[in-house]
C-alpha atoms as a PDB file:
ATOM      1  CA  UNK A   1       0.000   0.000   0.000  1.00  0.00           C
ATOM      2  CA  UNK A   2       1.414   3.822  -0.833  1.00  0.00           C
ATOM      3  CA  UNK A   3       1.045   6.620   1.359  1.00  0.00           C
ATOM      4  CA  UNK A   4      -1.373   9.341  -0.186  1.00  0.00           C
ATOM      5  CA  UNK A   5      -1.360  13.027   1.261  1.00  0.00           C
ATOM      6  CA  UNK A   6      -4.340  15.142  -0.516  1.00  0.00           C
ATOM      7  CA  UNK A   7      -3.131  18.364   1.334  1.00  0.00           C
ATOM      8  CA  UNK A   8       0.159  18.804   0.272  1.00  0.00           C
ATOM      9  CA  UNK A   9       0.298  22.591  -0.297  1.00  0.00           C
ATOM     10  CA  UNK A  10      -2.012  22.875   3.049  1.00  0.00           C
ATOM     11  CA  UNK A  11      -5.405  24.373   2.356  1.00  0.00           C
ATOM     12  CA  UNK A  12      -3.863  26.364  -0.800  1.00  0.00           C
ATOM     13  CA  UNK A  13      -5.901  24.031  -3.386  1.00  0.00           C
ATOM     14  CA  UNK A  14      -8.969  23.166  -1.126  1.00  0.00           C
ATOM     15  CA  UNK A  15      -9.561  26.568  -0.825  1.00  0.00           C
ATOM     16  CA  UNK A  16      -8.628  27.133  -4.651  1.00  0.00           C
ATOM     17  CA  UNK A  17     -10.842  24.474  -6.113  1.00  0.00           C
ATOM     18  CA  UNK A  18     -13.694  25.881  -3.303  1.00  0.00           C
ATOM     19  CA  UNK A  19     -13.418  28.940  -4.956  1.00  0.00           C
ATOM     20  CA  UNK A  20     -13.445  27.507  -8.483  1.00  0.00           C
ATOM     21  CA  UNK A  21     -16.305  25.263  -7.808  1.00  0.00           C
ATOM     22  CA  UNK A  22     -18.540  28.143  -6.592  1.00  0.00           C
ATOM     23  CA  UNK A  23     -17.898  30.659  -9.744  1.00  0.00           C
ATOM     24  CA  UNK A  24     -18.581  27.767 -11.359  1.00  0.00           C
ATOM     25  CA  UNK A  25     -21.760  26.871 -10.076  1.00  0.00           C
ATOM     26  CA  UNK A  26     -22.941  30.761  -9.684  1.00  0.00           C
ATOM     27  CA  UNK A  27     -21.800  31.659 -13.433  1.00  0.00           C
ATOM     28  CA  UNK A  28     -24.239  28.080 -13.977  1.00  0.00           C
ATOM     29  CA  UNK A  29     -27.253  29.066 -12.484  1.00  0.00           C
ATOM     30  CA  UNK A  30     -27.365  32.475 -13.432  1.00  0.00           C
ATOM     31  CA  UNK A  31     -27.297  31.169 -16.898  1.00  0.00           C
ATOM     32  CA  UNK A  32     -29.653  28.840 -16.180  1.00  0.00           C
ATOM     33  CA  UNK A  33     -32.336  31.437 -15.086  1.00  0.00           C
ATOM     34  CA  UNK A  34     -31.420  33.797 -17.438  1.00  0.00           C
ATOM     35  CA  UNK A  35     -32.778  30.606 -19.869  1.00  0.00           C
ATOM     36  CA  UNK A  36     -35.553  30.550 -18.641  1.00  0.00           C
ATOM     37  CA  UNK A  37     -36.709  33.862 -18.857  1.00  0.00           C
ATOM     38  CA  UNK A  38     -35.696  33.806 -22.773  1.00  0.00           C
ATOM     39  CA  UNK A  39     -36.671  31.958 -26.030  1.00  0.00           C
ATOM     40  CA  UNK A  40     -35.746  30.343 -28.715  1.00  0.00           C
ATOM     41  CA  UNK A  41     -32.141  30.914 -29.675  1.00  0.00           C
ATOM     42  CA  UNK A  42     -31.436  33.076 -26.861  1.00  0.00           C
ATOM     43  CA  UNK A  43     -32.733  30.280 -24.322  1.00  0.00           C
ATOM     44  CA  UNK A  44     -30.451  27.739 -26.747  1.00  0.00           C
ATOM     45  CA  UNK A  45     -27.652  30.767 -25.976  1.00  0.00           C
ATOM     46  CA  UNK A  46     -27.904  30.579 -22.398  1.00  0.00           C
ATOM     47  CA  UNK A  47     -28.292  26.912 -21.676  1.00  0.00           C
ATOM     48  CA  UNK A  48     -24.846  27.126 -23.254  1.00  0.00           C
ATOM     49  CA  UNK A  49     -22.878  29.201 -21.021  1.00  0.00           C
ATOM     50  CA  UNK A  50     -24.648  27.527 -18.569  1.00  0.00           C
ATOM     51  CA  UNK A  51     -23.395  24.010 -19.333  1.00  0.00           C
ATOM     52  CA  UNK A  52     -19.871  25.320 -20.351  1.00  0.00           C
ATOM     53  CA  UNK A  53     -19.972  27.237 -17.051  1.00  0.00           C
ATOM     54  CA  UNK A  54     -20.570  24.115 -14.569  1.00  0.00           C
ATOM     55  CA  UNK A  55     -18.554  21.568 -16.312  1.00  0.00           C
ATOM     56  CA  UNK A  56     -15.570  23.073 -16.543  1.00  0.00           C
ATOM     57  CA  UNK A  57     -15.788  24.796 -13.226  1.00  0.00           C
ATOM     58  CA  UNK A  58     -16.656  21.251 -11.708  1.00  0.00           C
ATOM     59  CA  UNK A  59     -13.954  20.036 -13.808  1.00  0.00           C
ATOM     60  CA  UNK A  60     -11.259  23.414 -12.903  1.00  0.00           C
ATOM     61  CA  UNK A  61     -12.198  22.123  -9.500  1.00  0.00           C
ATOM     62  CA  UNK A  62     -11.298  18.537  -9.467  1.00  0.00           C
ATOM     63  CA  UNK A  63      -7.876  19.281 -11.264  1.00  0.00           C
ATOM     64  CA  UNK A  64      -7.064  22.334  -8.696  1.00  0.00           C
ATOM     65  CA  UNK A  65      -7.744  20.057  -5.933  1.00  0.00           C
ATOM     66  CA  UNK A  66      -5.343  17.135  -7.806  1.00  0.00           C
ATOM     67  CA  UNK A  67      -2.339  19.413  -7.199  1.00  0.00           C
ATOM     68  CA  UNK A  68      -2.553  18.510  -3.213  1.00  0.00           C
ATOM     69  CA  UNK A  69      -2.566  15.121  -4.614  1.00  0.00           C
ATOM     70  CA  UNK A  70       0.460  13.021  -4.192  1.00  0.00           C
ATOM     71  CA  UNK A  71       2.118   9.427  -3.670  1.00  0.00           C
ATOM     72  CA  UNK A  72       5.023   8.778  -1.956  1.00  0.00           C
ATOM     73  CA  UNK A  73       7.720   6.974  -4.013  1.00  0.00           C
ATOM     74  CA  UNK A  74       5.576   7.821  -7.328  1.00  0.00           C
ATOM     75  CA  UNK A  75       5.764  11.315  -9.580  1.00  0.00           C
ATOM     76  CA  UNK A  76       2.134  11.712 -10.924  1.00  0.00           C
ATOM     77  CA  UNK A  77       1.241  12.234 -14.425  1.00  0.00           C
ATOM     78  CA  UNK A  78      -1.589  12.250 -16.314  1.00  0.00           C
ATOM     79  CA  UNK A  79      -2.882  10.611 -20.058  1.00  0.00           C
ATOM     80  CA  UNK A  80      -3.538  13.749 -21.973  1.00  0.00           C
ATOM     81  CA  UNK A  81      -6.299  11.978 -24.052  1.00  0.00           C
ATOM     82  CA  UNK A  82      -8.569  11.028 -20.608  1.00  0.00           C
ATOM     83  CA  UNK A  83      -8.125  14.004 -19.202  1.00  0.00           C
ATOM     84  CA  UNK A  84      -9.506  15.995 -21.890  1.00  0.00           C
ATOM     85  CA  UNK A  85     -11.981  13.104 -22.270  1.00  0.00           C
ATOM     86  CA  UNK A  86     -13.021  14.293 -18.628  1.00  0.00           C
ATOM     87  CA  UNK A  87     -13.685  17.724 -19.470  1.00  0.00           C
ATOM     88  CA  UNK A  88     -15.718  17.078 -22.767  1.00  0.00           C
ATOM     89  CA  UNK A  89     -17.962  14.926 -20.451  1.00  0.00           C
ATOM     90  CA  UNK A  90     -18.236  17.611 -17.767  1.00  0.00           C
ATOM     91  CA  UNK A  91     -19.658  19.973 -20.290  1.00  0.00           C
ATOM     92  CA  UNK A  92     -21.541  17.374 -22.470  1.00  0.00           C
ATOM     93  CA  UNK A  93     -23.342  15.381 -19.764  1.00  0.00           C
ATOM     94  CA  UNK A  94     -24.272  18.610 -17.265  1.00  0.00           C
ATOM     95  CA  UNK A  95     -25.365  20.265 -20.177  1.00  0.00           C
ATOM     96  CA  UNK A  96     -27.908  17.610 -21.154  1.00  0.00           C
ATOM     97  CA  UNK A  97     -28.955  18.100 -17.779  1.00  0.00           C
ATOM     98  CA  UNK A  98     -29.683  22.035 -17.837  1.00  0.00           C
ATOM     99  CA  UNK A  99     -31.209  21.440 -21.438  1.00  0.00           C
ATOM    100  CA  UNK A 100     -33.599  19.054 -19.245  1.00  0.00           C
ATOM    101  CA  UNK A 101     -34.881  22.133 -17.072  1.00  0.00           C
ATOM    102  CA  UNK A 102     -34.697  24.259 -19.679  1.00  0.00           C
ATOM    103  CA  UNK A 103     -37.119  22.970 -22.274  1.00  0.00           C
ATOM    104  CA  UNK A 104     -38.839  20.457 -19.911  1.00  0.00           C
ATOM    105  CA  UNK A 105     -42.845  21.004 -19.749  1.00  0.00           C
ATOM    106  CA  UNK A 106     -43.219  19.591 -15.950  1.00  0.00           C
ATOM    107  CA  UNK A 107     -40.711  21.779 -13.510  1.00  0.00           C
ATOM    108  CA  UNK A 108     -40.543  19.262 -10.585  1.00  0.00           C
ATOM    109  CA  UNK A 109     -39.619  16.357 -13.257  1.00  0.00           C
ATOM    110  CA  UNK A 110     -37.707  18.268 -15.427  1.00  0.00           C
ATOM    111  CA  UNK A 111     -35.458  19.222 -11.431  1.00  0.00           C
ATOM    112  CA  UNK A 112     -35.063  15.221 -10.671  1.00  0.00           C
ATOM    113  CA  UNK A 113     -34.075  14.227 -13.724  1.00  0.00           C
ATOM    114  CA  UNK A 114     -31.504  17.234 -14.731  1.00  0.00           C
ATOM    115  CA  UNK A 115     -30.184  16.545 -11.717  1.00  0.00           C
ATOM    116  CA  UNK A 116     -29.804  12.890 -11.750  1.00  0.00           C
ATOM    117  CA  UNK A 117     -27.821  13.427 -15.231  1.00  0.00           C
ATOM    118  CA  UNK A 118     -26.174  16.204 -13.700  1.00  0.00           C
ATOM    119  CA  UNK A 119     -24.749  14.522 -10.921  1.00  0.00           C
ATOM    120  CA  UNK A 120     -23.996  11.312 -12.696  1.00  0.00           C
ATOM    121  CA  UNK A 121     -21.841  13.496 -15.313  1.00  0.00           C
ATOM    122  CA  UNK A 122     -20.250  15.496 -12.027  1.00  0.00           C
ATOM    123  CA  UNK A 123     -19.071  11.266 -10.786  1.00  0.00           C
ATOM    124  CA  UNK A 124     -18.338  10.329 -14.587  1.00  0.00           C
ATOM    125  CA  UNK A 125     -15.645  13.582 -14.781  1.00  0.00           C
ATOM    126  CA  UNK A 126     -14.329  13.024 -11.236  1.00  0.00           C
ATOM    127  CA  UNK A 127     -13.611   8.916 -12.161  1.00  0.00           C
ATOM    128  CA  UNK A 128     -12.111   9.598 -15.528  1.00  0.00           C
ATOM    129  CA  UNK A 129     -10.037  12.457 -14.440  1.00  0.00           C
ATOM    130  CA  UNK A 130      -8.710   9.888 -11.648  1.00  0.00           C
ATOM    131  CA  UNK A 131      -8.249   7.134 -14.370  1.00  0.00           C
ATOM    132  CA  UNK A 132      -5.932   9.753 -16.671  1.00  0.00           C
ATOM    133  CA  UNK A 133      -3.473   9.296 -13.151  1.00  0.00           C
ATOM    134  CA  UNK A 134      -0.651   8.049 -14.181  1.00  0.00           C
ATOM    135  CA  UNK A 135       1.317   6.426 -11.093  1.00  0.00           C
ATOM    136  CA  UNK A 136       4.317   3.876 -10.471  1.00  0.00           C
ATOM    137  CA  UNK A 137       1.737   0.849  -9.437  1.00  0.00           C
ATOM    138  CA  UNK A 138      -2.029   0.476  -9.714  1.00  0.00           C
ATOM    139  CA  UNK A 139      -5.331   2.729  -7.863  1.00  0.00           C
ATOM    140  CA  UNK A 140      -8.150   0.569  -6.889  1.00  0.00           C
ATOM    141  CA  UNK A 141     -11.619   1.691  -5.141  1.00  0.00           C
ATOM    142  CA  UNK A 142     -14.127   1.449  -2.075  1.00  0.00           C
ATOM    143  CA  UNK A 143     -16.868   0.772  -4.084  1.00  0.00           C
ATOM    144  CA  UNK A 144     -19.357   1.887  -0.635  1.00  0.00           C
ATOM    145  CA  UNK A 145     -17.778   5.650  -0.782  1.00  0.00           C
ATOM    146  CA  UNK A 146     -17.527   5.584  -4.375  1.00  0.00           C
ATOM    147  CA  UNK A 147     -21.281   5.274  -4.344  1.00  0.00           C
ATOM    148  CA  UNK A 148     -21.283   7.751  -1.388  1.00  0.00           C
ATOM    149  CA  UNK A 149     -19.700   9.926  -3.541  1.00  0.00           C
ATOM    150  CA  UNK A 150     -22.121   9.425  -6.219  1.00  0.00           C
ATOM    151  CA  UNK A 151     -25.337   9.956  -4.274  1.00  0.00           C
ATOM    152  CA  UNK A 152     -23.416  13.317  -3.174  1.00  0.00           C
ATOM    153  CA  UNK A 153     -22.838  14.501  -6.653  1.00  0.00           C
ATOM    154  CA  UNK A 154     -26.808  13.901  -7.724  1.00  0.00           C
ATOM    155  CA  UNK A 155     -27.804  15.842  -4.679  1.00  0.00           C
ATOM    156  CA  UNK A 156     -25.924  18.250  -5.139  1.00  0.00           C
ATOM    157  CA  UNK A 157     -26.608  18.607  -8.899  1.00  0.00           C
ATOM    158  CA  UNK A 158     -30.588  18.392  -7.947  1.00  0.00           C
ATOM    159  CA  UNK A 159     -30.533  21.098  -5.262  1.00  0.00           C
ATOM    160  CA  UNK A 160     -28.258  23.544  -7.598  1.00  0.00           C
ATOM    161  CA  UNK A 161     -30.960  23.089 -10.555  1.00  0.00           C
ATOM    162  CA  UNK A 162     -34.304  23.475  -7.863  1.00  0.00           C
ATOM    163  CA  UNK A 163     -31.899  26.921  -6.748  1.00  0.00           C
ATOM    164  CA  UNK A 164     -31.757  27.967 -10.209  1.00  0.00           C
ATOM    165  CA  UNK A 165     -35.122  27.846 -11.277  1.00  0.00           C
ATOM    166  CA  UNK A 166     -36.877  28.397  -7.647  1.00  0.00           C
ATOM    167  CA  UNK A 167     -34.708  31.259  -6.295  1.00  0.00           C
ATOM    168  CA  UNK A 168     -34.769  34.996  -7.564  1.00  0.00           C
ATOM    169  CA  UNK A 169     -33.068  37.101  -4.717  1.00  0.00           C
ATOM    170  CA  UNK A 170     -29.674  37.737  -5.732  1.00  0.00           C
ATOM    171  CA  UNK A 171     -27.935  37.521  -2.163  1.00  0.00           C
ATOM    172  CA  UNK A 172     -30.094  33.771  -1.684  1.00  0.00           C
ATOM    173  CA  UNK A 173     -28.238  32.697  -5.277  1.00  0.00           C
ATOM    174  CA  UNK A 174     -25.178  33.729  -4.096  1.00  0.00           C
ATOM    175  CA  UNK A 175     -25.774  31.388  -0.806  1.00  0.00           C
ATOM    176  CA  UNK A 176     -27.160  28.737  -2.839  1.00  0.00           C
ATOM    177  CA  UNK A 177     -23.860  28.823  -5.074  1.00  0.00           C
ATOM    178  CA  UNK A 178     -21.644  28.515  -2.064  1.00  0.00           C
ATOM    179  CA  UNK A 179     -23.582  25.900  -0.648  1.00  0.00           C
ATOM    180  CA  UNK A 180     -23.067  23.987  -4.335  1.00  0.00           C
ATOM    181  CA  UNK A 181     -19.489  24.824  -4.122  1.00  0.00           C
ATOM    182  CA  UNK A 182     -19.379  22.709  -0.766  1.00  0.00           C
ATOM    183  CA  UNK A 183     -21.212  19.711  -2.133  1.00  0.00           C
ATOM    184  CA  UNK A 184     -19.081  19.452  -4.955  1.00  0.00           C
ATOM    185  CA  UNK A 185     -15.456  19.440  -2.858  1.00  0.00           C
ATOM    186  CA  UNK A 186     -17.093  17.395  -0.961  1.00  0.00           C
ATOM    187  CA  UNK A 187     -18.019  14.976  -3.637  1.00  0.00           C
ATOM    188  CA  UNK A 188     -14.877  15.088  -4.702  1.00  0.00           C
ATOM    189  CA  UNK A 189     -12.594  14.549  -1.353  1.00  0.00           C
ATOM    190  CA  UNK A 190     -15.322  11.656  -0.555  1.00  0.00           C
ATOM    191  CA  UNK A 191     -14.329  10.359  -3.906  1.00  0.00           C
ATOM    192  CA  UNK A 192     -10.650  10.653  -2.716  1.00  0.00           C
ATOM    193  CA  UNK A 193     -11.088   9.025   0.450  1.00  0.00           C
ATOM    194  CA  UNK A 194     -12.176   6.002  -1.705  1.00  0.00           C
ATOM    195  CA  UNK A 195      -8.846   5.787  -3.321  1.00  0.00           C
ATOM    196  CA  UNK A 196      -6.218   3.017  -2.502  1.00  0.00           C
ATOM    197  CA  UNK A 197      -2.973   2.676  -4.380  1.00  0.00           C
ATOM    198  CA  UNK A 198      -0.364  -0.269  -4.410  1.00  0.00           C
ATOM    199  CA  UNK A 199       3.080   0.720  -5.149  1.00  0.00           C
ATOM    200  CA  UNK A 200       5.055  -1.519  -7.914  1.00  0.00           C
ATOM    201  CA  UNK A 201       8.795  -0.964  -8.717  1.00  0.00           C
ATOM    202  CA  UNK A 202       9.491   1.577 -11.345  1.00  0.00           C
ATOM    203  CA  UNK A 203      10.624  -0.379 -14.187  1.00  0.00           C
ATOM    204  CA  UNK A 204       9.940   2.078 -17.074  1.00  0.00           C
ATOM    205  CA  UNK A 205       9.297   5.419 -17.143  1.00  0.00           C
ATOM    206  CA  UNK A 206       5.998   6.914 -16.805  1.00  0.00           C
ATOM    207  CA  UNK A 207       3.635   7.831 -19.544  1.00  0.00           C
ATOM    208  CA  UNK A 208       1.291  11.053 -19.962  1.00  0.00           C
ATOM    209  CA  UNK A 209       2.564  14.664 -19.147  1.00  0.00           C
ATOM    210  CA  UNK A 210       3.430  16.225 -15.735  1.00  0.00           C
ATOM    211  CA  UNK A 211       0.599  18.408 -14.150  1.00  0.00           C
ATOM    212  CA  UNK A 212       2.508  22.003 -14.519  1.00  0.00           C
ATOM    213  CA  UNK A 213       2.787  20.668 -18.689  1.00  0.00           C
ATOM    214  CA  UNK A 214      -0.834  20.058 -19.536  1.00  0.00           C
ATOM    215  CA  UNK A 215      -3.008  20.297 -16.906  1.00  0.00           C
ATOM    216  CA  UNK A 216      -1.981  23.562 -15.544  1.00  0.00           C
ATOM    217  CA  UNK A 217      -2.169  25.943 -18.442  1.00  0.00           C
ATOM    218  CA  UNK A 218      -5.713  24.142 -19.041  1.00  0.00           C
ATOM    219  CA  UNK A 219      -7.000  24.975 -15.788  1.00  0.00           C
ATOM    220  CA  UNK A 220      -5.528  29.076 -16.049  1.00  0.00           C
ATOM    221  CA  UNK A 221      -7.542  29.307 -19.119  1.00  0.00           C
ATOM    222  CA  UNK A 222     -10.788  27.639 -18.041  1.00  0.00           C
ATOM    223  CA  UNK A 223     -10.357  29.898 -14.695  1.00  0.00           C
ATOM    224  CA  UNK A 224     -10.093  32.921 -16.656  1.00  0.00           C
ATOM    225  CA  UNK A 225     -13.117  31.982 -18.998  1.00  0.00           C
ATOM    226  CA  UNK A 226     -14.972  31.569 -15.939  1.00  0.00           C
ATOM    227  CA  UNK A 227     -14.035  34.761 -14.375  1.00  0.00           C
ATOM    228  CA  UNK A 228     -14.228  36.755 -17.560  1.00  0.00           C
ATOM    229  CA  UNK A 229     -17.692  35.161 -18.795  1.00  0.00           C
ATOM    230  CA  UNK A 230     -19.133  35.766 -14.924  1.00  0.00           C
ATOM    231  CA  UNK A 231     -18.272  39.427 -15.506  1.00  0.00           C
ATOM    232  CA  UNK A 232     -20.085  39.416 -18.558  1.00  0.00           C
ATOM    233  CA  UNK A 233     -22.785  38.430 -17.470  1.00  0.00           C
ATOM    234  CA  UNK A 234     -23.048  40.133 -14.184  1.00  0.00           C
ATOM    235  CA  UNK A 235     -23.159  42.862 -16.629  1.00  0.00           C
ATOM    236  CA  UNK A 236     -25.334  41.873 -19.512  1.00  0.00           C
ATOM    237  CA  UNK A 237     -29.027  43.226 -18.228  1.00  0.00           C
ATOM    238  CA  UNK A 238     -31.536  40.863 -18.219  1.00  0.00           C
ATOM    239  CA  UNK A 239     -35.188  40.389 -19.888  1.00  0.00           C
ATOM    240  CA  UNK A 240     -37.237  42.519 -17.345  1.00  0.00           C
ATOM    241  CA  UNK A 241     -34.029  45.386 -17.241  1.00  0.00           C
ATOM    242  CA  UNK A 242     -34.261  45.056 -21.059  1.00  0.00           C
ATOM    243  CA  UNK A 243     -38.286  45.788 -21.093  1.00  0.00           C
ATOM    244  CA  UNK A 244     -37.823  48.445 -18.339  1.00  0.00           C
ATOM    245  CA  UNK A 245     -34.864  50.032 -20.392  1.00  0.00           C
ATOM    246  CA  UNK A 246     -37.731  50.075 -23.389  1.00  0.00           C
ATOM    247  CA  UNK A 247     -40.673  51.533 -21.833  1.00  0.00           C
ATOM    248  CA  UNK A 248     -38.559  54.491 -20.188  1.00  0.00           C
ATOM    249  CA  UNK A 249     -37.277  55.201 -23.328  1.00  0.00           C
ATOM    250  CA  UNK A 250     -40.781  55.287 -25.334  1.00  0.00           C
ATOM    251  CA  UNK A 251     -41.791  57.507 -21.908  1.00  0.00           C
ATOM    252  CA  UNK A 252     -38.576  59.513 -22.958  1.00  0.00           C
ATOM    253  CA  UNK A 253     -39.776  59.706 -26.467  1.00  0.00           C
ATOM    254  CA  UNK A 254     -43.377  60.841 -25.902  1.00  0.00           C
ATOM    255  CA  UNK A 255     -42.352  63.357 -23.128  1.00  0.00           C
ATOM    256  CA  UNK A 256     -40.666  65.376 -25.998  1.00  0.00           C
ATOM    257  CA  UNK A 257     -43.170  64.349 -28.754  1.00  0.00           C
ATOM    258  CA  UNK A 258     -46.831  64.218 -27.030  1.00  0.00           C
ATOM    259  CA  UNK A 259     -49.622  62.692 -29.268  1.00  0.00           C
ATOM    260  CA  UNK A 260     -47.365  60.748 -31.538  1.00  0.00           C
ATOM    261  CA  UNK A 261     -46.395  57.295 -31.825  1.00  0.00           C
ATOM    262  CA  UNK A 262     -43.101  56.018 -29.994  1.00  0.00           C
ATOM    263  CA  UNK A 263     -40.604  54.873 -32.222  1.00  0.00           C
ATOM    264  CA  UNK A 264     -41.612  57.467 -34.823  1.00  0.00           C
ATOM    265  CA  UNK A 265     -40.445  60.779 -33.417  1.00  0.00           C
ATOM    266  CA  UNK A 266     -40.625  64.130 -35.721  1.00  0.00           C
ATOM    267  CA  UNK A 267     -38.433  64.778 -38.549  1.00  0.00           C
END
């Protein structure tokens, strides 16, 4: 058996990946609402973001957290092709799952079974990103936390997706994101605490790239895209600012032009 340590810069990359998984999740269900007060190709627009916004957040997350992640005896790398694999599944499979509560006719439904997929593609990033490891013997699995870890990431998927859709008070999304940002480092350190390794003599050199060669950069730029596209939106007013912003202006209009038709103000 090898000796793991999960905290090996201290609470540098808990706190990190915290942080990541709650501008994830915030940037998510703002999208998400914003959806639902739109249509058509807007609502296709925003359901987007949104799924591009949790998975790679959740996905940011796992990898920031990976960084406290070592074996002793054993450098860690990681098989470029899974690891990307991991990402594309993030986005693909969460984003099935705000498409559910997007365009699904029966809310509470639409909330069990977007999360369900959700969750299930939260578990599905977490285990591939952990199969990409690339260590000097073999990882096995609990398979009781594993499912612990499993039921966490559905809850946690289902309550974010009621949140989105239910809650309207800026400062209660804001709690609700936090809150999602816990489930989700939790899901993933439960997931950890599943993990077993047994050490075999290094007889070749390992395969995949070191973490500060591919997985890194990856994570600065889906941080930034996070940060960037949350300012953005933050930004962007929404339907009911939009309609406001209208009718003040036709009140604007016939203030100056009484008696004739907004829109169509003298020549």
């Amino acid at each position: 058996m090898g000796t793991m340590h999960h905290f090996s810069f201290g609470w540098l990359t808990p706190t990190l990946s915290y942080l990541m998984a709650c501008v994830g999740a915030a940037l998510g269900l703002r999208c998400t609402l914003r959806a639902l007060s739109a249509t058509g190709a807007s609502r296709r627009n925003w359901l987007l973001t949104a799924a591009a916004a949790i998975g790679s957040g959740i996905w940011t997350m796992h990898f920031v957290a990976m960084f406290g992640f070592t074996v002793d005896g054993s450098e860690l790398r990681y098989n470029v092709a899974l690891t990307f694999l991991s990402l594309v599944v993030a986005v693909l499979v969460t984003g099935l799952g705000v498409f559910v509560v997007g365009h699904g006719r029966h809310r509470g439904r639409s909330i069990l079974l977007g999360g369900l997929t959700t969750g299930l593609g939260v578990a599905a990033m977490h285990y591939l990103g952990m199969a990409a490891v690339r260590i000097h013997g073999g990882i096995d699995y609990d398979p009781g936390t594993v499912g612990l870890s499993v039921l966490i990431a559905v809850g946690a998927a289902t309550v974010a997706l009621w949140a989105a859709v239910t809650i309207r008070n800026a400062v209660a999304a804001g709690g609700a994101s936090l809150v999602m940002g816990v489930a989700v480092t939790c899901m993933h350190y439960t997931g950890m605490a599943a993990v077993h390794v047994h050490m075999e003599p290094a007889r070749t050199a390992l395969g995949g790239a070191a973490p500060m060669e591919f997985v890194f950069p990856l994570a600065v730029g889906l941080g930034s895209f996070l940060f960037l596209t949350s300012a953005f939106v933050a930004l962007s007013p929404t339907v009911q600012e939009r309609a406001a912003y209208a009718e003040a202006t036709e009140l604007t209009i016939e203030d100056f032009h009484p008696g004739e038709p907004a829109g169509h103000p003298a020549g």
